[in-house]
N, C-alpha and C. Protein backbone atom coordinates (compact mmCIF):
# COMPACT_ATOMS: atom_id res chain seq x y z
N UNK A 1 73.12 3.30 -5.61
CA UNK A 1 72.46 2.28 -4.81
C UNK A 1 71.24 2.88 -4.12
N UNK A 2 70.36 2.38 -4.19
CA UNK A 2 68.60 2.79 -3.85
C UNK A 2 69.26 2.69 -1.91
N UNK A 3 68.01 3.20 -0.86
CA UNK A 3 68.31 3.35 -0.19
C UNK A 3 66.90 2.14 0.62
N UNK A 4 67.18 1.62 1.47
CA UNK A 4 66.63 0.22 1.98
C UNK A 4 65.03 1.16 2.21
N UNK A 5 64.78 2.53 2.50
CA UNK A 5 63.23 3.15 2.35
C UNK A 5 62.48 2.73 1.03
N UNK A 6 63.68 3.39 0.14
CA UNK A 6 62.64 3.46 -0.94
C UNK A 6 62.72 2.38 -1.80
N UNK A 7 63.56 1.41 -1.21
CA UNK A 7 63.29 -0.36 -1.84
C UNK A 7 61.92 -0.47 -0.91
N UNK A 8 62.03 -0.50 0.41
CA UNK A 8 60.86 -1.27 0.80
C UNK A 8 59.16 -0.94 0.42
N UNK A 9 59.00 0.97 0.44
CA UNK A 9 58.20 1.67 -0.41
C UNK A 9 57.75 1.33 -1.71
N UNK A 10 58.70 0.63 -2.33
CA UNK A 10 58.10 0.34 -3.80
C UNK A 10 57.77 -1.15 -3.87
N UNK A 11 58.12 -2.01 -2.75
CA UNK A 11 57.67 -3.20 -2.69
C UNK A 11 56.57 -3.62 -1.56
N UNK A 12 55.87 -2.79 -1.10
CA UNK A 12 54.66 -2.96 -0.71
C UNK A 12 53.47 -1.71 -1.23
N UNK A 13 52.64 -3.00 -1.51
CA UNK A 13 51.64 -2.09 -2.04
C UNK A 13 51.04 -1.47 -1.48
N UNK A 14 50.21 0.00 -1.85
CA UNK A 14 49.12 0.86 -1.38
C UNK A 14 47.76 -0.11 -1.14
N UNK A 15 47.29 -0.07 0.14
CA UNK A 15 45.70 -0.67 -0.08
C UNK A 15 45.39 0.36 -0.09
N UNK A 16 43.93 0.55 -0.19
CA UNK A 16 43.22 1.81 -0.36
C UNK A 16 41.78 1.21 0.26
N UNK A 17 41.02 2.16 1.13
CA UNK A 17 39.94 1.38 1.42
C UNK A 17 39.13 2.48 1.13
N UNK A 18 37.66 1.86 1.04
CA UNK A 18 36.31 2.80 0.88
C UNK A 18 36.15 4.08 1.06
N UNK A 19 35.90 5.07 0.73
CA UNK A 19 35.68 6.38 1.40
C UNK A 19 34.56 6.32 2.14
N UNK A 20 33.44 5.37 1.84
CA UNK A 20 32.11 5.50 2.11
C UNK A 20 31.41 4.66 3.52
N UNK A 21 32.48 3.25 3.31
CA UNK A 21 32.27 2.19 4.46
C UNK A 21 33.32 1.66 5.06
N UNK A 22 34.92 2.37 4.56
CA UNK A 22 35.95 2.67 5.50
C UNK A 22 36.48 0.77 5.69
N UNK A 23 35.83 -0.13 5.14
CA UNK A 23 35.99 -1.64 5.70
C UNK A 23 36.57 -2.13 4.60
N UNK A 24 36.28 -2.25 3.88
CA UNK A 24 36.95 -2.84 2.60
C UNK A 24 37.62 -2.16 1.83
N UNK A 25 38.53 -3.11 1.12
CA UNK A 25 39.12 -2.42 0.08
C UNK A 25 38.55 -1.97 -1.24
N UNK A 26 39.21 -0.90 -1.38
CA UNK A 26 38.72 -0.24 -2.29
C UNK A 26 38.89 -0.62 -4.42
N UNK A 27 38.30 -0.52 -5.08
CA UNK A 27 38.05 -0.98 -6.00
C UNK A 27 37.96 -0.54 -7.40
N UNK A 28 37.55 0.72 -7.09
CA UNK A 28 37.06 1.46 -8.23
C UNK A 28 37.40 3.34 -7.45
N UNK A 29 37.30 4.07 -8.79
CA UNK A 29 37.44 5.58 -7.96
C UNK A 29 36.87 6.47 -9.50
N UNK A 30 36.50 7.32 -8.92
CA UNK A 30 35.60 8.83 -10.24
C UNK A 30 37.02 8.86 -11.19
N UNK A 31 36.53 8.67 -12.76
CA UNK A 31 37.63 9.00 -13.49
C UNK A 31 38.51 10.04 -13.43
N UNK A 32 39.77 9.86 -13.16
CA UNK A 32 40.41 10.99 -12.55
C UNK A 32 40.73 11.55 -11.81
N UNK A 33 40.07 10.98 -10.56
CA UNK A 33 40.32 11.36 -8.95
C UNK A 33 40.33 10.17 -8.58
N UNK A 34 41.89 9.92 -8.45
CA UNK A 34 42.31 8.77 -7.71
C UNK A 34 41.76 9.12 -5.85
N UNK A 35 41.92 10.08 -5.65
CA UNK A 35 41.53 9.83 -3.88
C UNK A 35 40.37 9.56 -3.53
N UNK A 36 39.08 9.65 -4.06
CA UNK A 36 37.59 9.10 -4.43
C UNK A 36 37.71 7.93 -4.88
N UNK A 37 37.60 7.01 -3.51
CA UNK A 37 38.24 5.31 -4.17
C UNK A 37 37.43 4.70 -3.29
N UNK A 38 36.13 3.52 -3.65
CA UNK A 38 34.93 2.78 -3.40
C UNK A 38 34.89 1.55 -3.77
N UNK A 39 34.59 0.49 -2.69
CA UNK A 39 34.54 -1.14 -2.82
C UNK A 39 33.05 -1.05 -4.06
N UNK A 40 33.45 -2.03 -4.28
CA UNK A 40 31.84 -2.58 -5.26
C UNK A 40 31.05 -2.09 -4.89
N UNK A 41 30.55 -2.72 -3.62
CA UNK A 41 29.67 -2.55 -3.12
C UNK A 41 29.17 -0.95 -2.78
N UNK A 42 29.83 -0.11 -2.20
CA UNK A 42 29.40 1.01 -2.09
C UNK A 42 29.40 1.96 -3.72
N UNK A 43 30.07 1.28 -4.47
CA UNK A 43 30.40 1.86 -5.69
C UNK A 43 28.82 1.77 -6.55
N UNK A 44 28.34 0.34 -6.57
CA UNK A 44 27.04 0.17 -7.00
C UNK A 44 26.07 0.59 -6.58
N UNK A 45 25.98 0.88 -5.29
CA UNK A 45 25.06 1.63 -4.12
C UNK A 45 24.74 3.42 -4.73
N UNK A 46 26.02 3.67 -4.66
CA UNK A 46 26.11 5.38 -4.92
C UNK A 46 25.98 5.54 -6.52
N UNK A 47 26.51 4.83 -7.20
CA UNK A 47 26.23 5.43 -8.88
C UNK A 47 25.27 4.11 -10.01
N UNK A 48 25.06 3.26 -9.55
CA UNK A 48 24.64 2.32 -10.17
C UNK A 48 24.90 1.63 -11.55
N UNK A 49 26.00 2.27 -12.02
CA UNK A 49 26.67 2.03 -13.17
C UNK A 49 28.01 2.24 -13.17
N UNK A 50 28.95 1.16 -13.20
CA UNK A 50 30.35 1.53 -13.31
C UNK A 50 30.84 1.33 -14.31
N UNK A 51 30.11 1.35 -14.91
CA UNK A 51 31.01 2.55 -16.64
C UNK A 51 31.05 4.19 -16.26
N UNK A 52 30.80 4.40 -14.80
CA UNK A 52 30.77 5.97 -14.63
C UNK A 52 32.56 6.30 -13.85
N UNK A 53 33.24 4.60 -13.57
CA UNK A 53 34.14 5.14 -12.86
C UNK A 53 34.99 3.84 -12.91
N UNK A 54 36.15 4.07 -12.87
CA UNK A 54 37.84 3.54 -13.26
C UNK A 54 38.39 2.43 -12.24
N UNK A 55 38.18 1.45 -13.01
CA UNK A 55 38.65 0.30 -12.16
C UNK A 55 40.58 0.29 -11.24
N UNK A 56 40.50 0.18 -10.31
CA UNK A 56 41.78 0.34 -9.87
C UNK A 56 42.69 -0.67 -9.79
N UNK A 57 43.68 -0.24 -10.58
CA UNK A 57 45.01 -1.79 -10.99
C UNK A 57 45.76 -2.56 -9.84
């Protein structure tokens, strides 16, 4: 029997917000480094192409 932590742990999700503008949620992150995680907006700002980086599920 699971223990009522790690039921509630797996039923709320991670938000993740901007590294850059800290306000929004986050959206996208550098292929491969999930902790480098950026709303659109700062995402388009800093690389101008997001075919450079991994949409987050």
């Amino acid at each position: 029997m699971e223990s009522i932590t790690s039921v509630v742990k797996s039923s709320v999700k991670t938000i993740r917000k901007c590294i850059l503008c800290e306000e929004r949620e986050a959206e996208y992150c550098i292929k491969g480094l999930i902790k480098d995680c950026y709303c659109k907006e700062c995402a388009l700002e800093q690389f101008s192409d997001l075919g450079l980086l991994e949409k987050i599920s």
